[in-house]
PDB file of N, CA and C in Angstrom:
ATOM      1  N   UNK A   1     358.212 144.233 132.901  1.00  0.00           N
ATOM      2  CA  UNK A   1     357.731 143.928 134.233  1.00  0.00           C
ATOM      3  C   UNK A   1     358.741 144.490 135.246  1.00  0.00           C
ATOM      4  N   UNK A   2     358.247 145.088 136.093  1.00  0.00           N
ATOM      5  CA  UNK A   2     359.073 145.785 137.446  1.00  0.00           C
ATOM      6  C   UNK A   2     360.068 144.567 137.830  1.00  0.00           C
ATOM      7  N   UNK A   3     360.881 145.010 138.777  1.00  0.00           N
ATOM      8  CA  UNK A   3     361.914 144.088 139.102  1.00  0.00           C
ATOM      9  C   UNK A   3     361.277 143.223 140.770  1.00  0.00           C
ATOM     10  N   UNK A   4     360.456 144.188 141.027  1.00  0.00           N
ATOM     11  CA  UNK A   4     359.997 143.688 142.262  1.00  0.00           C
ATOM     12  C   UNK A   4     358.814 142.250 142.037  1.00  0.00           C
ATOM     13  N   UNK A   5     358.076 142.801 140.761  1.00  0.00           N
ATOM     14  CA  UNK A   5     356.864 142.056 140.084  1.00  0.00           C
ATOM     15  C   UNK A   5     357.645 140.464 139.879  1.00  0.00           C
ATOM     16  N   UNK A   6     358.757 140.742 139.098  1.00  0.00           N
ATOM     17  CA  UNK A   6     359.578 139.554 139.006  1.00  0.00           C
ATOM     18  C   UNK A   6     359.977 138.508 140.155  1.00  0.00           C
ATOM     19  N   UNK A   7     360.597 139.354 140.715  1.00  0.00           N
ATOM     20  CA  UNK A   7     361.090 138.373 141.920  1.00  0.00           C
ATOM     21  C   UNK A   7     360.010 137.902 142.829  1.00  0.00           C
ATOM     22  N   UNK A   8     359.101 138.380 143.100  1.00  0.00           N
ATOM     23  CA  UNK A   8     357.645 138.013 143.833  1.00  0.00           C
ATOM     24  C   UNK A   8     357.303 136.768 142.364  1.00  0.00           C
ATOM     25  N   UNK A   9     357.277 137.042 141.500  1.00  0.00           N
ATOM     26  CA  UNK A   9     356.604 135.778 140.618  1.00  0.00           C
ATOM     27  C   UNK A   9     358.067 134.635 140.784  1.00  0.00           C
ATOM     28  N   UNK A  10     359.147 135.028 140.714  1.00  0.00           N
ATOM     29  CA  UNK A  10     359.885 134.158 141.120  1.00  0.00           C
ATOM     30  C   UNK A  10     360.202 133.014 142.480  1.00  0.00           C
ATOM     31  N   UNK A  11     359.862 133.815 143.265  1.00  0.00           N
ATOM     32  CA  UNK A  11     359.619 133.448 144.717  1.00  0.00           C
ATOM     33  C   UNK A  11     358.688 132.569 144.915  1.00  0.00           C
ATOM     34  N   UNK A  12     357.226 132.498 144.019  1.00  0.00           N
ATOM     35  CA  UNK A  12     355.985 131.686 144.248  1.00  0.00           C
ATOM     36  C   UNK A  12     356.649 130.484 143.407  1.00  0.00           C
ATOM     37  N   UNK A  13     357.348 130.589 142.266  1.00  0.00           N
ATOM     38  CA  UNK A  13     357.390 129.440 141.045  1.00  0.00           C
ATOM     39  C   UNK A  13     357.951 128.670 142.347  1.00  0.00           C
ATOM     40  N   UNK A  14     359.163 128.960 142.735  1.00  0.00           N
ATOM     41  CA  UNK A  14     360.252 127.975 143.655  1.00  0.00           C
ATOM     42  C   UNK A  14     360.081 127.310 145.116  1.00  0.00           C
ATOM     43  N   UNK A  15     358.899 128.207 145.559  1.00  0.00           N
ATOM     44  CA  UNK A  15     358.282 127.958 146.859  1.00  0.00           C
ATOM     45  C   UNK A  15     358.982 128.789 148.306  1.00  0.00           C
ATOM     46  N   UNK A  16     359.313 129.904 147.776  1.00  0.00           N
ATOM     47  CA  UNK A  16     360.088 130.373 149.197  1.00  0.00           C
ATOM     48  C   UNK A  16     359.077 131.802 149.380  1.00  0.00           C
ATOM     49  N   UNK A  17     359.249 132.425 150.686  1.00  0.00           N
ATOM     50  CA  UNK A  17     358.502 133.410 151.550  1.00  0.00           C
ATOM     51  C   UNK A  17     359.425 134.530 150.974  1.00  0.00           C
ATOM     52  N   UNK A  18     358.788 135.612 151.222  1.00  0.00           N
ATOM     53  CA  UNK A  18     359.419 136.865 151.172  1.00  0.00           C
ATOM     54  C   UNK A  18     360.643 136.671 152.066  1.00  0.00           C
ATOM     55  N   UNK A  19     361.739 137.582 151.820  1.00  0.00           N
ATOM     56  CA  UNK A  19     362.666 137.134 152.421  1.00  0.00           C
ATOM     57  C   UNK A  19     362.730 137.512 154.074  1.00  0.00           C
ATOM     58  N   UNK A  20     361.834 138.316 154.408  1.00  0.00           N
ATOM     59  CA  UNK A  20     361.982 138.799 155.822  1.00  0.00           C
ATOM     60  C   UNK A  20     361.191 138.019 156.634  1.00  0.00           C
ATOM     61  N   UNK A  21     360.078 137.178 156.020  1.00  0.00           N
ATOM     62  CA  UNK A  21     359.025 136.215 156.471  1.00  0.00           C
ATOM     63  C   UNK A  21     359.383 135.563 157.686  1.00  0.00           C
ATOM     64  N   UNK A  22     361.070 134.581 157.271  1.00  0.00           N
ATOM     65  CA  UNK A  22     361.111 133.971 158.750  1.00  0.00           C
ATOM     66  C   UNK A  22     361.346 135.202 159.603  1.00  0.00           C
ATOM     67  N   UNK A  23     362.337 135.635 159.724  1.00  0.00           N
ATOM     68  CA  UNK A  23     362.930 136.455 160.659  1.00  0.00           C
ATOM     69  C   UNK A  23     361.620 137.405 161.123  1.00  0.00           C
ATOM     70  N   UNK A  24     360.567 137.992 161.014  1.00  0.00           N
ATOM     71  CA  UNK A  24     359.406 138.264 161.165  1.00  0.00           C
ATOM     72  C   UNK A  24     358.849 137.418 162.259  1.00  0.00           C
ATOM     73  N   UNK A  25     357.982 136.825 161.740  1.00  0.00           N
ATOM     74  CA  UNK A  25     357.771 135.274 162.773  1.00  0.00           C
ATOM     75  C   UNK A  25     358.960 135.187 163.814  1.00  0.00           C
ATOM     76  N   UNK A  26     360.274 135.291 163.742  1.00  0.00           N
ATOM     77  CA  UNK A  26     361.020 134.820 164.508  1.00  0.00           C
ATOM     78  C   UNK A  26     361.028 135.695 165.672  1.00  0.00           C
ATOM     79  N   UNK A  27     361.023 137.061 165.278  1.00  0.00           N
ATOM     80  CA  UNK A  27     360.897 137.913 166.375  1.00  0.00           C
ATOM     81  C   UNK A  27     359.380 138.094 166.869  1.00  0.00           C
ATOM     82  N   UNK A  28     358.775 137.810 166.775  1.00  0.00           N
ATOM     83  CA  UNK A  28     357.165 137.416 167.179  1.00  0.00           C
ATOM     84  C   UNK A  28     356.644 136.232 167.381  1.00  0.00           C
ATOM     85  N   UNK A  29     357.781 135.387 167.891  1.00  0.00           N
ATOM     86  CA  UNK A  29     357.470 134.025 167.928  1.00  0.00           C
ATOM     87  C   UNK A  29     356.780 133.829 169.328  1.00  0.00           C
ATOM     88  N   UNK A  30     356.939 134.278 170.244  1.00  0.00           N
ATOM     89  CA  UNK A  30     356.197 134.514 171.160  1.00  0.00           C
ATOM     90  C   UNK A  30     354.503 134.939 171.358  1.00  0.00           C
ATOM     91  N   UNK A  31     354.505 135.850 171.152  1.00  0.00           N
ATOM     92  CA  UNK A  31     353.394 136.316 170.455  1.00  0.00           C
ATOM     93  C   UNK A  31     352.470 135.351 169.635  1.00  0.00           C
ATOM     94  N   UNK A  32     353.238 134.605 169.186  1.00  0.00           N
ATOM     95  CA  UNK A  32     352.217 133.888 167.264  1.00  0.00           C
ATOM     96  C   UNK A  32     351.899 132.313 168.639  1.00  0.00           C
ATOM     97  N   UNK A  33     352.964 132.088 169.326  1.00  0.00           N
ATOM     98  CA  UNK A  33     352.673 130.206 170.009  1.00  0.00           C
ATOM     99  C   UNK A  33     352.391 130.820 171.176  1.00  0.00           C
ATOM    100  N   UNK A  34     352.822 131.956 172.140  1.00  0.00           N
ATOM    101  CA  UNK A  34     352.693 131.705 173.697  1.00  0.00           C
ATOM    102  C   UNK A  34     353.986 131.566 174.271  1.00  0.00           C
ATOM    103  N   UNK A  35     354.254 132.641 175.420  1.00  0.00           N
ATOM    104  CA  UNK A  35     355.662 132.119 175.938  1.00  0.00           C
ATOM    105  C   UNK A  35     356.303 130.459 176.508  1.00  0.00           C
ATOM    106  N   UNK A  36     354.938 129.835 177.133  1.00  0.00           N
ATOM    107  CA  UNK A  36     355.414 128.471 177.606  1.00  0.00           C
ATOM    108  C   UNK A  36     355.838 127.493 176.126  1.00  0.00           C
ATOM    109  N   UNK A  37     355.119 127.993 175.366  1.00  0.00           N
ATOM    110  CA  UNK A  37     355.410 126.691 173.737  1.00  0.00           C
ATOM    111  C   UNK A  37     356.706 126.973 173.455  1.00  0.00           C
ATOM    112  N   UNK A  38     357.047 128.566 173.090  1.00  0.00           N
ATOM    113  CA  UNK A  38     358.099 128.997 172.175  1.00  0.00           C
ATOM    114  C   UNK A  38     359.680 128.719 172.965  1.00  0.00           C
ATOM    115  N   UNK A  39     359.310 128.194 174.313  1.00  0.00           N
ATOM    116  CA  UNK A  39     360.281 127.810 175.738  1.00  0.00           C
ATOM    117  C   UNK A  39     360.883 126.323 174.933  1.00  0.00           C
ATOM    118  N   UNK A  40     360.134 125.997 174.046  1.00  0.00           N
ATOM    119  CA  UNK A  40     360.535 124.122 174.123  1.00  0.00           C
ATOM    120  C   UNK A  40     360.433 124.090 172.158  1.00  0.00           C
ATOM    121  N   UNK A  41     360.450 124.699 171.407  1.00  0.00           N
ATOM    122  CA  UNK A  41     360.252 124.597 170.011  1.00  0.00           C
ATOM    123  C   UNK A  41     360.633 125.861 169.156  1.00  0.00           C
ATOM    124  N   UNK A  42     361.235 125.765 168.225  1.00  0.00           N
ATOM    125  CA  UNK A  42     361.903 126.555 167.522  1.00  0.00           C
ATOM    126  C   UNK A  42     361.609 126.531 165.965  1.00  0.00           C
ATOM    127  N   UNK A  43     361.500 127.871 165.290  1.00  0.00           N
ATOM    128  CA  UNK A  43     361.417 128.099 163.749  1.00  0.00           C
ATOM    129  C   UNK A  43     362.396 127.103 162.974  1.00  0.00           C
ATOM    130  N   UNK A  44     362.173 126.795 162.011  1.00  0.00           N
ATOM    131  CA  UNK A  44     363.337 126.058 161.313  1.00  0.00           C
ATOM    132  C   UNK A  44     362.925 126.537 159.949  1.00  0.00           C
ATOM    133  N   UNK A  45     362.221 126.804 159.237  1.00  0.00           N
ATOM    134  CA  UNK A  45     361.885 126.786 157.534  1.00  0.00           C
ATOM    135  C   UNK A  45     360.646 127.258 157.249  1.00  0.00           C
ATOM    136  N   UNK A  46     360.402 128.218 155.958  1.00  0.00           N
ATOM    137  CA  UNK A  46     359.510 128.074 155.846  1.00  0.00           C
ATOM    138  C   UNK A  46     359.094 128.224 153.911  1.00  0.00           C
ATOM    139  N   UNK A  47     358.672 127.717 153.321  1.00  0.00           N
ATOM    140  CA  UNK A  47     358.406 127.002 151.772  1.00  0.00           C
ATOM    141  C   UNK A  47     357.386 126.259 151.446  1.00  0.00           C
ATOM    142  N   UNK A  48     356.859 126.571 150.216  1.00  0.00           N
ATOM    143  CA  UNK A  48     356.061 126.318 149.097  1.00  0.00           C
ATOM    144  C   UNK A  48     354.726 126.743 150.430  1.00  0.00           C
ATOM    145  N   UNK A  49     354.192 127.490 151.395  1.00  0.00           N
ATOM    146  CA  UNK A  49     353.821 127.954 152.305  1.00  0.00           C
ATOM    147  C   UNK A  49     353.604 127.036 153.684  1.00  0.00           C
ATOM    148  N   UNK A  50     354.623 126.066 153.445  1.00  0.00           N
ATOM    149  CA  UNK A  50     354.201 125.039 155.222  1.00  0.00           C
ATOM    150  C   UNK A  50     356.262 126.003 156.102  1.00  0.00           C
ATOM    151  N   UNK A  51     355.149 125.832 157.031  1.00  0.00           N
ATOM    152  CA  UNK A  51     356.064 127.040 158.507  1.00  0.00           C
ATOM    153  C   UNK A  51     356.650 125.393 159.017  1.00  0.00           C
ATOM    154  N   UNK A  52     357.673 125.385 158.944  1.00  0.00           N
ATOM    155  CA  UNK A  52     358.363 124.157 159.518  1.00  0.00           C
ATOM    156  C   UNK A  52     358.921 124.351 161.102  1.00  0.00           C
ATOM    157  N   UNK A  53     357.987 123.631 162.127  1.00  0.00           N
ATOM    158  CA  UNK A  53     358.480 123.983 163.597  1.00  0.00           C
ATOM    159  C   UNK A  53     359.352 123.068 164.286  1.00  0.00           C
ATOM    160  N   UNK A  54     360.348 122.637 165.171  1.00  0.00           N
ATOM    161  CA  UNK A  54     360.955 122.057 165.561  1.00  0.00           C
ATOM    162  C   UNK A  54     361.190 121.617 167.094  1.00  0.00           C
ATOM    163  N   UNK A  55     361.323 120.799 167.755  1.00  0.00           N
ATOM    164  CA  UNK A  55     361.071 120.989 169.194  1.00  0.00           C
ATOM    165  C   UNK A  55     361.533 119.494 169.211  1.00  0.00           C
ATOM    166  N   UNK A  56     362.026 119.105 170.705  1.00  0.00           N
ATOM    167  CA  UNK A  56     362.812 117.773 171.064  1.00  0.00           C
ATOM    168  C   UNK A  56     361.581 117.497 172.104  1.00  0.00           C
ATOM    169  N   UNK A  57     360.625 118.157 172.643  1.00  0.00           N
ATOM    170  CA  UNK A  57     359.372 117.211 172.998  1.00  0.00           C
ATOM    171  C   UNK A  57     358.375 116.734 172.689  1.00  0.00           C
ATOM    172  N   UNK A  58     358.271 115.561 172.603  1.00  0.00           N
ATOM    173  CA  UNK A  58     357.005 115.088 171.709  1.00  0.00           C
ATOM    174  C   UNK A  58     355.335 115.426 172.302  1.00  0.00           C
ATOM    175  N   UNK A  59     355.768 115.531 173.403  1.00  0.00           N
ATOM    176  CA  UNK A  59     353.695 116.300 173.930  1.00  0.00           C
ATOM    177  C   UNK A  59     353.730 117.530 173.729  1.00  0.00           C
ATOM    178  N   UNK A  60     354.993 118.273 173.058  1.00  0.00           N
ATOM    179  CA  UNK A  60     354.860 119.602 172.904  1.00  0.00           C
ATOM    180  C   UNK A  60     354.500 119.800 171.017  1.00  0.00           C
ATOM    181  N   UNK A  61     355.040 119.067 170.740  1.00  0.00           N
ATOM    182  CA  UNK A  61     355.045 118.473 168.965  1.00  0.00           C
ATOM    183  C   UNK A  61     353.428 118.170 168.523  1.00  0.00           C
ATOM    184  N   UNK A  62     352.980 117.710 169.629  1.00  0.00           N
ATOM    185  CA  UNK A  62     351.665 116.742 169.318  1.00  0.00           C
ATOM    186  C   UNK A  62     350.184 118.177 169.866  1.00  0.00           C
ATOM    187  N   UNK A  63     350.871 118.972 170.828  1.00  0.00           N
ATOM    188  CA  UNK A  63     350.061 119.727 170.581  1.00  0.00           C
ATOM    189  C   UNK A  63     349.936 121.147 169.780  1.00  0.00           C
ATOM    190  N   UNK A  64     351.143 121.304 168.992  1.00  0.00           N
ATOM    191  CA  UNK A  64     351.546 121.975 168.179  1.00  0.00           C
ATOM    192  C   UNK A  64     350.580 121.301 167.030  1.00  0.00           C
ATOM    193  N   UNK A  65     350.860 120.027 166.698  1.00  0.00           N
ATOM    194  CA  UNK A  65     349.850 119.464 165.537  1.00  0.00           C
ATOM    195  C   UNK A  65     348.278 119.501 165.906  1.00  0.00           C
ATOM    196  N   UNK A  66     347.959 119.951 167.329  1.00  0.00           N
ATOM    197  CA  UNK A  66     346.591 120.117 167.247  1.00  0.00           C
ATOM    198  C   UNK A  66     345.966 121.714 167.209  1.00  0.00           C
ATOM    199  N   UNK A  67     346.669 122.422 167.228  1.00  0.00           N
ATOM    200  CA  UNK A  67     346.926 123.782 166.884  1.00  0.00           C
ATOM    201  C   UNK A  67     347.110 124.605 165.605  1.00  0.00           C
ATOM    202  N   UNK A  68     347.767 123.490 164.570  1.00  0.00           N
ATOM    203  CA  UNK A  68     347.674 123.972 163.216  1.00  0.00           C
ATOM    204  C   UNK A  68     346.817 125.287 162.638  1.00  0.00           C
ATOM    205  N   UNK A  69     345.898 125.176 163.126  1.00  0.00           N
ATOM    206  CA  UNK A  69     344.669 125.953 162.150  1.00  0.00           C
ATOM    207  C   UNK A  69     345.110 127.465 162.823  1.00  0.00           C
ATOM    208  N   UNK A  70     345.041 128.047 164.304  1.00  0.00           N
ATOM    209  CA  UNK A  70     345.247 128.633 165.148  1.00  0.00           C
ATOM    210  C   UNK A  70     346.602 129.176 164.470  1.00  0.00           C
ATOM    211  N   UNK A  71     347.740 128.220 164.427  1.00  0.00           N
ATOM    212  CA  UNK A  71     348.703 128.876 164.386  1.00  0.00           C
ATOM    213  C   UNK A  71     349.305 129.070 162.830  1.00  0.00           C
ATOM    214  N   UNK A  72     348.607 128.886 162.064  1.00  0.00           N
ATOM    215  CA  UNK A  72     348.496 129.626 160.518  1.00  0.00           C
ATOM    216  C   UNK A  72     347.560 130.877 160.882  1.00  0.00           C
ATOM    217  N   UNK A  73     346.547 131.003 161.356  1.00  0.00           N
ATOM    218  CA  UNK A  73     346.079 132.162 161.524  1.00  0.00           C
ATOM    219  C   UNK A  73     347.111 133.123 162.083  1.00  0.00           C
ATOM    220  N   UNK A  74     347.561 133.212 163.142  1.00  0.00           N
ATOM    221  CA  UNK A  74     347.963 134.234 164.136  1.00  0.00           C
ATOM    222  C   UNK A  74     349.790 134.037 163.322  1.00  0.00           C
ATOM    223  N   UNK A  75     350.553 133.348 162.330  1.00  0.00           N
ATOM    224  CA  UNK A  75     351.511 133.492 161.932  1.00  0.00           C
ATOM    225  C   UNK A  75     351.314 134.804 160.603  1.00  0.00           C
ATOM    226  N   UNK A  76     350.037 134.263 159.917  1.00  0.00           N
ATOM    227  CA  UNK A  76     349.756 134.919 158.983  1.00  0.00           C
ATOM    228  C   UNK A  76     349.396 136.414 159.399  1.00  0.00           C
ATOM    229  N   UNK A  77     348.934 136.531 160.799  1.00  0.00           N
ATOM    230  CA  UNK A  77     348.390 137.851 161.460  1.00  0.00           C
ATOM    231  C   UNK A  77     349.430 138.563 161.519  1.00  0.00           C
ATOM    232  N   UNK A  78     350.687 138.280 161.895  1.00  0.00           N
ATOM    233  CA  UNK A  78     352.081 138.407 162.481  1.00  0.00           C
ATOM    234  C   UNK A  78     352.686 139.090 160.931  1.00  0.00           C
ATOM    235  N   UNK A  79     352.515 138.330 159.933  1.00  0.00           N
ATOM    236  CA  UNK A  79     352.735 138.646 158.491  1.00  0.00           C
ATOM    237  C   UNK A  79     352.292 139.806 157.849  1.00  0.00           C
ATOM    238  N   UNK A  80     351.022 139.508 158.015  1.00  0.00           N
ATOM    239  CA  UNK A  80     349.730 140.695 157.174  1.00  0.00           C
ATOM    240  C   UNK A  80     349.759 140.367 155.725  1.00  0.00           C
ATOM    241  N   UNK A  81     349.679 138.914 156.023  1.00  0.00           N
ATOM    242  CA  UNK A  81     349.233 138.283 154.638  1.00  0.00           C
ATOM    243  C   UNK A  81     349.083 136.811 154.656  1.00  0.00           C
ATOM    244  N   UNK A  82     348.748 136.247 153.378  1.00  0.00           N
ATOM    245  CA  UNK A  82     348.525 135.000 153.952  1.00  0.00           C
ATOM    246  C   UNK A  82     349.401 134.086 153.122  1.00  0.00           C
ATOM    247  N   UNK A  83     350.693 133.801 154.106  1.00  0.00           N
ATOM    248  CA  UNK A  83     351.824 133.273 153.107  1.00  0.00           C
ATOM    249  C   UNK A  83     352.225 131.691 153.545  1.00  0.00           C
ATOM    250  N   UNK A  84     351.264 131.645 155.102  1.00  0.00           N
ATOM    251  CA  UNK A  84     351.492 130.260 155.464  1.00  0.00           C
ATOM    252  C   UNK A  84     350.430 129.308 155.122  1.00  0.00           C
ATOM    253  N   UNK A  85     349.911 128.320 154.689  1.00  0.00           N
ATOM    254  CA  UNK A  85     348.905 127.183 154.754  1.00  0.00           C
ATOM    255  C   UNK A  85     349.277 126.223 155.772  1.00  0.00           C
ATOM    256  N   UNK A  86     349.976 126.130 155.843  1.00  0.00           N
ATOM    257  CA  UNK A  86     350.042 124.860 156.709  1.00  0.00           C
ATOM    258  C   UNK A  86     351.571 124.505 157.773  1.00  0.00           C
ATOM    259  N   UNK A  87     351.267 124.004 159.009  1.00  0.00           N
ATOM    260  CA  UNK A  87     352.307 123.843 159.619  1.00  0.00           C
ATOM    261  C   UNK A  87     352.445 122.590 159.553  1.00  0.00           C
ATOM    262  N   UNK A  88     354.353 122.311 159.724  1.00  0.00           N
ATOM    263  CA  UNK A  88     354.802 120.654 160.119  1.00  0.00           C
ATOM    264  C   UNK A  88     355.853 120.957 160.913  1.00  0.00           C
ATOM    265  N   UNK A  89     355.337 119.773 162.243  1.00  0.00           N
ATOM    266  CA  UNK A  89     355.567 119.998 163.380  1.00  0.00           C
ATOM    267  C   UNK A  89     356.908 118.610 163.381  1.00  0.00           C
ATOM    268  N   UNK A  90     358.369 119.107 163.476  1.00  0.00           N
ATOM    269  CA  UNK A  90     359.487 117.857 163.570  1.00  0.00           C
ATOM    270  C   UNK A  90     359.787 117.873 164.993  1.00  0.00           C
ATOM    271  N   UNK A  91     360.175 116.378 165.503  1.00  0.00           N
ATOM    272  CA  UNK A  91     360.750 116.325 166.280  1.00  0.00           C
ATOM    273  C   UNK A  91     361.945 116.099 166.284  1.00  0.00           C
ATOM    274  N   UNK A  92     363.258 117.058 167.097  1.00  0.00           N
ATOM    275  CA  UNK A  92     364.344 116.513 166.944  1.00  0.00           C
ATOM    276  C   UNK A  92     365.266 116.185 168.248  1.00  0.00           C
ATOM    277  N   UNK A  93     366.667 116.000 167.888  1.00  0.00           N
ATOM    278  CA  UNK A  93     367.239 115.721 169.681  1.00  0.00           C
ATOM    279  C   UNK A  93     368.223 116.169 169.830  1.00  0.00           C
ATOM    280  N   UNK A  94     367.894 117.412 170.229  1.00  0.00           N
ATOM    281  CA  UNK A  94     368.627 118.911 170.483  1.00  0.00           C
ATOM    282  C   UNK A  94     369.736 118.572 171.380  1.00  0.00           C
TER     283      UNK A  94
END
């Protein structure tokens, strides 16, 4: 088996993204939420395919969780594949 074949089957067993995945998203983070969202919430993780988002406001958190569907689409668009299922939206106190 190729070495690339490997590490891609390795990568799914353990739950992690290609390795450029975040940093991808990160520089298109704008783009994937909108400049006013990406102003108040930040990338933090992403595994076994949930995009882990972060933000210290909670009406910004809460409409991030009503956005889910939207923003697996347009992360995965950003990708050109479909490596996210699902987002979880933390609040923290930056």
């Amino acid at each position: 088996m190729p070495l690339g074949d490997s590490l891609g089957h390795l990568r799914k067993l353990i739950g992690t993204a290609r390795p450029d995945s975040l940093a991808v998203l990160s520089d298109h983070w704008t783009q994937v939420i909108g400049a006013r969202l990406a102003a108040h919430c930040d990338l933090h993780s992403l595994q076994h395919g949930t995009l882990v988002v972060a933000t210290s406001d909670g009406a910004v958190a809460e409409q991030l969780r009503w956005m889910e569907r939207d923003l697996v689409q347009a992360a995965n668009s950003v990708l050109g594949s479909a490596e996210i299922e699902a987002v979880e939206v933390r609040t923290d106190s930056r």
